[in-house]
C-alpha atoms as a PDB file:
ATOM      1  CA  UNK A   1       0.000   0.000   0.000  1.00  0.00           C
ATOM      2  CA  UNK A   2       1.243   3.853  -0.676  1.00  0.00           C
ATOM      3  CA  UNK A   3       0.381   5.976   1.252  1.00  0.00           C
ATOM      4  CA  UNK A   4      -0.629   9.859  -0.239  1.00  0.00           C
ATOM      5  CA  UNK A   5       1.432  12.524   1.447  1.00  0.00           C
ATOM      6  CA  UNK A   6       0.192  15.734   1.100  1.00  0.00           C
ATOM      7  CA  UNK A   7       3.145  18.986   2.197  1.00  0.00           C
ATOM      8  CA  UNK A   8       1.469  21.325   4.177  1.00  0.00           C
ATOM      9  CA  UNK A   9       1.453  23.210   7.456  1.00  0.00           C
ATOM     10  CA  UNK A  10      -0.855  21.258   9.973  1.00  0.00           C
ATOM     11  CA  UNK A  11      -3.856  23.389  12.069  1.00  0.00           C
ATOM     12  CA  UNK A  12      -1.881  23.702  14.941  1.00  0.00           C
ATOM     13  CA  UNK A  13       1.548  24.436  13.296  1.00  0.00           C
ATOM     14  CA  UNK A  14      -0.820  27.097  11.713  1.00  0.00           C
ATOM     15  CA  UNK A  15      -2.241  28.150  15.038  1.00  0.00           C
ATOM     16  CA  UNK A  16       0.844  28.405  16.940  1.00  0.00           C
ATOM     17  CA  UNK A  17       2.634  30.827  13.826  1.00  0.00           C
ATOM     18  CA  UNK A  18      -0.556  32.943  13.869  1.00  0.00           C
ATOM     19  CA  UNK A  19      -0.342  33.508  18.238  1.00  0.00           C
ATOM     20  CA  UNK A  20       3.788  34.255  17.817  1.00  0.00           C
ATOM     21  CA  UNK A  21       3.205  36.950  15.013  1.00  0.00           C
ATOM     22  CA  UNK A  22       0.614  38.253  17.157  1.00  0.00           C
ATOM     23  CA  UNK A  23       2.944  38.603  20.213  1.00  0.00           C
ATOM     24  CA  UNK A  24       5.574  39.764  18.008  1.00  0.00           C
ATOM     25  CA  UNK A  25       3.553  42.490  16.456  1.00  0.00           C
ATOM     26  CA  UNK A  26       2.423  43.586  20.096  1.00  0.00           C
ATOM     27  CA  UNK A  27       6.000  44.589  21.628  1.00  0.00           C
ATOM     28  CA  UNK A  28       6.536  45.961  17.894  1.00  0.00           C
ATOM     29  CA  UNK A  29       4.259  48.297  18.163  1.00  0.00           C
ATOM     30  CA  UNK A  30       4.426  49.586  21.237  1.00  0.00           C
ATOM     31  CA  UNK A  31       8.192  50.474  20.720  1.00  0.00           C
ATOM     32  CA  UNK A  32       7.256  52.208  17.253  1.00  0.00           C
ATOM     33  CA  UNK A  33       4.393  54.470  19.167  1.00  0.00           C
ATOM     34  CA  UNK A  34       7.322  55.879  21.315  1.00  0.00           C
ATOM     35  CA  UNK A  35       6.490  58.328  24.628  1.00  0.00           C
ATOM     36  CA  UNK A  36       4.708  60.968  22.886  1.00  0.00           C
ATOM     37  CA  UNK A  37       1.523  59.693  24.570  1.00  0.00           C
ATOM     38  CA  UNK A  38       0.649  58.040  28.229  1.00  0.00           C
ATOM     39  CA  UNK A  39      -1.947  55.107  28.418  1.00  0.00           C
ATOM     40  CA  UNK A  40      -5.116  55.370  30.734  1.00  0.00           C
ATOM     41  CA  UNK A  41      -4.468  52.143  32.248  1.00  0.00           C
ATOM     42  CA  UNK A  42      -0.788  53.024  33.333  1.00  0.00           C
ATOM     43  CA  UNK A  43      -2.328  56.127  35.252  1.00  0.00           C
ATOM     44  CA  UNK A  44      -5.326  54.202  36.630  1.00  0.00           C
ATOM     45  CA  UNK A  45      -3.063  51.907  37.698  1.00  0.00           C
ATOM     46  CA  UNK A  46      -0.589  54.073  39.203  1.00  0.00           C
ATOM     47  CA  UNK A  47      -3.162  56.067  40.851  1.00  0.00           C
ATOM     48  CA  UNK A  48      -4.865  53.353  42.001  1.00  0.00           C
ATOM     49  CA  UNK A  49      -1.601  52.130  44.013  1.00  0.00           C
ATOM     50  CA  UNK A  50      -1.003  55.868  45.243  1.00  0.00           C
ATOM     51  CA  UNK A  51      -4.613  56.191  46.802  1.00  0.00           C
ATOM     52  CA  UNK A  52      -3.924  52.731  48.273  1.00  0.00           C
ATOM     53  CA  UNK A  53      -0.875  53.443  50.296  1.00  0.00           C
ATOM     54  CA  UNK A  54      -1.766  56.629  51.131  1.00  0.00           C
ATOM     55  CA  UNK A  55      -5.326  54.618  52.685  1.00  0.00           C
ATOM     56  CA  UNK A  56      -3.218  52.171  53.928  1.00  0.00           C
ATOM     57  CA  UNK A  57      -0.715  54.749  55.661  1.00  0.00           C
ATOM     58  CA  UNK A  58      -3.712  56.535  56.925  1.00  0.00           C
ATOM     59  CA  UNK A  59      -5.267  53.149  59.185  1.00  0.00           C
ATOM     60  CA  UNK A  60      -2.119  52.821  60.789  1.00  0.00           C
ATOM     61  CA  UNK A  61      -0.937  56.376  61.757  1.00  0.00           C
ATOM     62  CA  UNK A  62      -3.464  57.980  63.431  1.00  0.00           C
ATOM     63  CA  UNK A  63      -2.913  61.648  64.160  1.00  0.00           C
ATOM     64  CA  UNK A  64      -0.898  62.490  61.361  1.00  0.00           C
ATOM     65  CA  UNK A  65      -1.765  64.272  58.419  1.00  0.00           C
ATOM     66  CA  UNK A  66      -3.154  62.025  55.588  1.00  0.00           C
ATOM     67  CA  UNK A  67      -4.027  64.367  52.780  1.00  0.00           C
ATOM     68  CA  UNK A  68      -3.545  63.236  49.246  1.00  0.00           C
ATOM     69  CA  UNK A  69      -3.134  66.303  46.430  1.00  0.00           C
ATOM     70  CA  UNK A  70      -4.632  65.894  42.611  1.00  0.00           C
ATOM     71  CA  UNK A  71      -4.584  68.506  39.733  1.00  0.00           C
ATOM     72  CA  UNK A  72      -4.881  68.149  36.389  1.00  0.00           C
ATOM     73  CA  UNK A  73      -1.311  66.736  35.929  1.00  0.00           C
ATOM     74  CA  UNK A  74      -0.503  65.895  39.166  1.00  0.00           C
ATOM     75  CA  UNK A  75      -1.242  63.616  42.297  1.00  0.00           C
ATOM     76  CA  UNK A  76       0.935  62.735  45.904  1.00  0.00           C
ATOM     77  CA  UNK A  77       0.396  62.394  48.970  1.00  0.00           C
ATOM     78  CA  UNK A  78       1.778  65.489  51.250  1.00  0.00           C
ATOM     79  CA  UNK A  79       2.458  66.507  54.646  1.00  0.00           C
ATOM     80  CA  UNK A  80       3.852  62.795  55.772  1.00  0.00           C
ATOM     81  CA  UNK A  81       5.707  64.294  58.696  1.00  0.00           C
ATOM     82  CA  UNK A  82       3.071  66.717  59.697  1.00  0.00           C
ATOM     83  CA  UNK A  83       0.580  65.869  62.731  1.00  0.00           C
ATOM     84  CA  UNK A  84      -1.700  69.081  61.865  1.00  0.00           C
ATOM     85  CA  UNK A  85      -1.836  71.685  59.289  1.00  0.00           C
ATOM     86  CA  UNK A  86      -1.868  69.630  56.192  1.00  0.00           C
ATOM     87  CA  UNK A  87      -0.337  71.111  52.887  1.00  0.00           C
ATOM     88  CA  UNK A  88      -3.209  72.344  50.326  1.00  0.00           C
ATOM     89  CA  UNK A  89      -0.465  72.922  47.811  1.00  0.00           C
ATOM     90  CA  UNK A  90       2.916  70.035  46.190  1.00  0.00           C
ATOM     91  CA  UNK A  91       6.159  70.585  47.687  1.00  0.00           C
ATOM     92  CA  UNK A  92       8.194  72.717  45.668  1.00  0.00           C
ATOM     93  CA  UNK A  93      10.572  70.467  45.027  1.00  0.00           C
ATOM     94  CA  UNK A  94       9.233  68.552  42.851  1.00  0.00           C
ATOM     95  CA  UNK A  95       7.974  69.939  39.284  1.00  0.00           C
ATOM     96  CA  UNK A  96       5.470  68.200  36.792  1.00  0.00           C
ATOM     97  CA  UNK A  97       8.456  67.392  34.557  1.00  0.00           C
ATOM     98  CA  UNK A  98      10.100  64.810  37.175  1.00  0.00           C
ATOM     99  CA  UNK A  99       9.103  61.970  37.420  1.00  0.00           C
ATOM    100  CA  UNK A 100      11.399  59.421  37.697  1.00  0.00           C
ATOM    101  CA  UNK A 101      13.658  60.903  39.924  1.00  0.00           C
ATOM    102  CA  UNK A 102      11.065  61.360  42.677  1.00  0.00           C
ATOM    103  CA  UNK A 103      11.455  59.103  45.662  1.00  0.00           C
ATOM    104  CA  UNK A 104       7.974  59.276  47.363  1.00  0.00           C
ATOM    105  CA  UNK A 105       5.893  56.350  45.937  1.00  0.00           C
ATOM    106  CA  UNK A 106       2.395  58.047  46.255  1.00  0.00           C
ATOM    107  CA  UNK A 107       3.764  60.196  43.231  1.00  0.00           C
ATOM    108  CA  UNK A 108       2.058  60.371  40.282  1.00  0.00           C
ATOM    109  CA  UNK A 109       2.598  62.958  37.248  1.00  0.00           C
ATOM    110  CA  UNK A 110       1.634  63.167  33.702  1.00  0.00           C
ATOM    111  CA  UNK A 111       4.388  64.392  31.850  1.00  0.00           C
ATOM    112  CA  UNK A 112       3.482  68.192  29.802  1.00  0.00           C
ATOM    113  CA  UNK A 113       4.050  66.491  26.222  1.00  0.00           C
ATOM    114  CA  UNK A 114       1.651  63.100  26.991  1.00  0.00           C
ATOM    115  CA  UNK A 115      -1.464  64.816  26.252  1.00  0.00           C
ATOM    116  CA  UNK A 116      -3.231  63.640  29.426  1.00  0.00           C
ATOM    117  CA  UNK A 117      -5.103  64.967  32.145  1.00  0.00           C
ATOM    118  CA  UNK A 118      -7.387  64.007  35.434  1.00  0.00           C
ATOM    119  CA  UNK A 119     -10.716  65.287  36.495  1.00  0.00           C
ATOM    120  CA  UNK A 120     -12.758  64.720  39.175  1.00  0.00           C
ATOM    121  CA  UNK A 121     -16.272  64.012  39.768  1.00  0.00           C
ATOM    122  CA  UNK A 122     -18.001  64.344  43.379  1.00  0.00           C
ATOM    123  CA  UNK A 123     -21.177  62.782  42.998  1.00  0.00           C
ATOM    124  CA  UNK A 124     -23.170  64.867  40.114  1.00  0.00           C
ATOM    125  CA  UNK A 125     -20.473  67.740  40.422  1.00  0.00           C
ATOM    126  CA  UNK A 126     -17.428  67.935  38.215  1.00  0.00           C
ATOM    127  CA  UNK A 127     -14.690  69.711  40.286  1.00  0.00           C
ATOM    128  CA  UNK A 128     -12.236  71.753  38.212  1.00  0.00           C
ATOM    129  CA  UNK A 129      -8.296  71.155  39.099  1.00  0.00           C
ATOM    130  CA  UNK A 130      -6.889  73.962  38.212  1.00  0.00           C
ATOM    131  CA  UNK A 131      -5.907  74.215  41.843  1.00  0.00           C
ATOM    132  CA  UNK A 132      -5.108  70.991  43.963  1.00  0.00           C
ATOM    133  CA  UNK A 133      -7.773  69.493  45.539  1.00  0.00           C
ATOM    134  CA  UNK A 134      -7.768  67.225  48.878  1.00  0.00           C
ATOM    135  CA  UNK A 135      -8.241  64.067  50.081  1.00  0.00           C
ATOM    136  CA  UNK A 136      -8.377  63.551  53.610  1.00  0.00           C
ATOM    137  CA  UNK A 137      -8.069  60.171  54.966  1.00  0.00           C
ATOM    138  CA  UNK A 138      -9.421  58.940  58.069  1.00  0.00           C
ATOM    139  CA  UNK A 139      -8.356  56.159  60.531  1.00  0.00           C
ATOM    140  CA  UNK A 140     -11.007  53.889  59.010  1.00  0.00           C
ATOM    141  CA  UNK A 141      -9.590  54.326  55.322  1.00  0.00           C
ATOM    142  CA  UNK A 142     -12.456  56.411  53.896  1.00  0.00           C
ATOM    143  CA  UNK A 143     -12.113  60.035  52.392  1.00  0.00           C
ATOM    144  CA  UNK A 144     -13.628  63.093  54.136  1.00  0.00           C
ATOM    145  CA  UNK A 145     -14.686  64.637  51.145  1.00  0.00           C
ATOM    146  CA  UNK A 146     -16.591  61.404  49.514  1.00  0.00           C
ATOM    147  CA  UNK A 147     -18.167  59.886  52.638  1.00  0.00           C
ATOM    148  CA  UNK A 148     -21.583  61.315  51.675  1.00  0.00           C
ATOM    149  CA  UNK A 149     -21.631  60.801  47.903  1.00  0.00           C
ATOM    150  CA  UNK A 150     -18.944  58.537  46.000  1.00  0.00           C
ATOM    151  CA  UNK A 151     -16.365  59.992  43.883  1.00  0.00           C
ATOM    152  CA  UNK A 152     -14.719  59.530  40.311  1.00  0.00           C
ATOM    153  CA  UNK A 153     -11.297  60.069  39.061  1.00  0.00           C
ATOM    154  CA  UNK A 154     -11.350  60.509  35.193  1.00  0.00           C
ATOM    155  CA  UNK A 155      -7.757  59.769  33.539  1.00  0.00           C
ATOM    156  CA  UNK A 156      -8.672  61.076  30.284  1.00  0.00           C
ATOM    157  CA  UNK A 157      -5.331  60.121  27.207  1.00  0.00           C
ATOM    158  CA  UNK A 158      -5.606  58.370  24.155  1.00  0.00           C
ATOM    159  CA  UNK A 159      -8.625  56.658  26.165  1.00  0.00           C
ATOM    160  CA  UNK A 160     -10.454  57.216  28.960  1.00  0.00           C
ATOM    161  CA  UNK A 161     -10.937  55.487  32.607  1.00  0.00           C
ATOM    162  CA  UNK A 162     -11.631  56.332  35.371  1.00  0.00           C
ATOM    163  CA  UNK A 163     -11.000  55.573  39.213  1.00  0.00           C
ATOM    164  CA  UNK A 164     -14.062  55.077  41.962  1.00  0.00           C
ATOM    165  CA  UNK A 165     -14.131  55.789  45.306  1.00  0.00           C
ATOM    166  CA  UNK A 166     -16.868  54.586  47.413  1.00  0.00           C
ATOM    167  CA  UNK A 167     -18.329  55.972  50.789  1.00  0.00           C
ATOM    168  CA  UNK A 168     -16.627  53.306  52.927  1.00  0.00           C
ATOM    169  CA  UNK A 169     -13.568  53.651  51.606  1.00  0.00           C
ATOM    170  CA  UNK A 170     -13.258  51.037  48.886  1.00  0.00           C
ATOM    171  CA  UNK A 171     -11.139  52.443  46.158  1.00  0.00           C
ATOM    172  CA  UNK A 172     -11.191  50.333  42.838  1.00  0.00           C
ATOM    173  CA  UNK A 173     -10.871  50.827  38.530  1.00  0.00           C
ATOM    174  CA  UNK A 174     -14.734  51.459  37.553  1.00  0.00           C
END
């Protein structure tokens, strides 16, 4: 008996070259798109771990100042040190165009070229942040200034996202 053979690629030879070009064409790309822009999901996710330690600092130093700082370009956690008279403004130090050289790990920046920004929403009411605005932390976790209505942090780039904060304190991607 012959037996017929026929050349070809078999469905999971095909399979598997389809999945590596795939991968490959993934990395390619984002090294080709370069820096000029910022991703929403890098800043959710940055924020996200910012708000958390700052939460987390807050339920285990009571009488210190917990405040955490966003603008439009801009969110940390200030006054560490401080037992009152929390800081409505960023240290000096720093400036929107550092970023990697900062050593506190609640800081978040969007660099000026990255066309990006954050806004905030406080129940129905959009809150400009032209100026900083505060977050106060309690010793139970929750934020002074969302404990009656829940609150939104829109990380608007090439998409959009957005962070929620609920009454109790729960602080998750939405």
């Amino acid at each position: 008996m012959t037996r017929n053979q026929i050349d070809g690629f078999t469905l999971i030879e095909l399979i598997a070259v389809i999945v590596l070009i795939s991968i490959v064409s993934l990395s390619a790309s984002s090294y080709f798109s370069g820096i000029s822009s910022v991703s929403a999901q890098t800043l959710e996710t940055e924020l996200l771990r910012s708000l958390r330690l700052t939460q987390t600092r807050a339920m285990n130093r009571n009488g210190y100042c917990n405040r955490w700082l966003i603008n439009e370009n801009r969110a940390q956690q200030v006054s560490l040190d401080k037992e009152t008279e929390c800081a409505t403004s960023f240290p000096g130090a720093q400036r929107n165009n550092e970023y990697l050289e900062n050593q506190d790990l609640t800081y978040v920046a969007i660099l000026e070229k990255q066309n990006a920004y954050f806004a905030l929403q406080i129940g129905n009411q959009y809150k400009t942040l032209a100026t900083p605005f505060a977050f106060d932390f309690d010793v139970m976790g929750r934020i002074k200034q969302c404990q009656n209505t829940s609150c939104e942090i829109l990380i608007t780039a090439k998409t959009q996202t957005k962070i929620c904060i609920e009454k109790e304190g729960y602080i998750h991607a939405c």
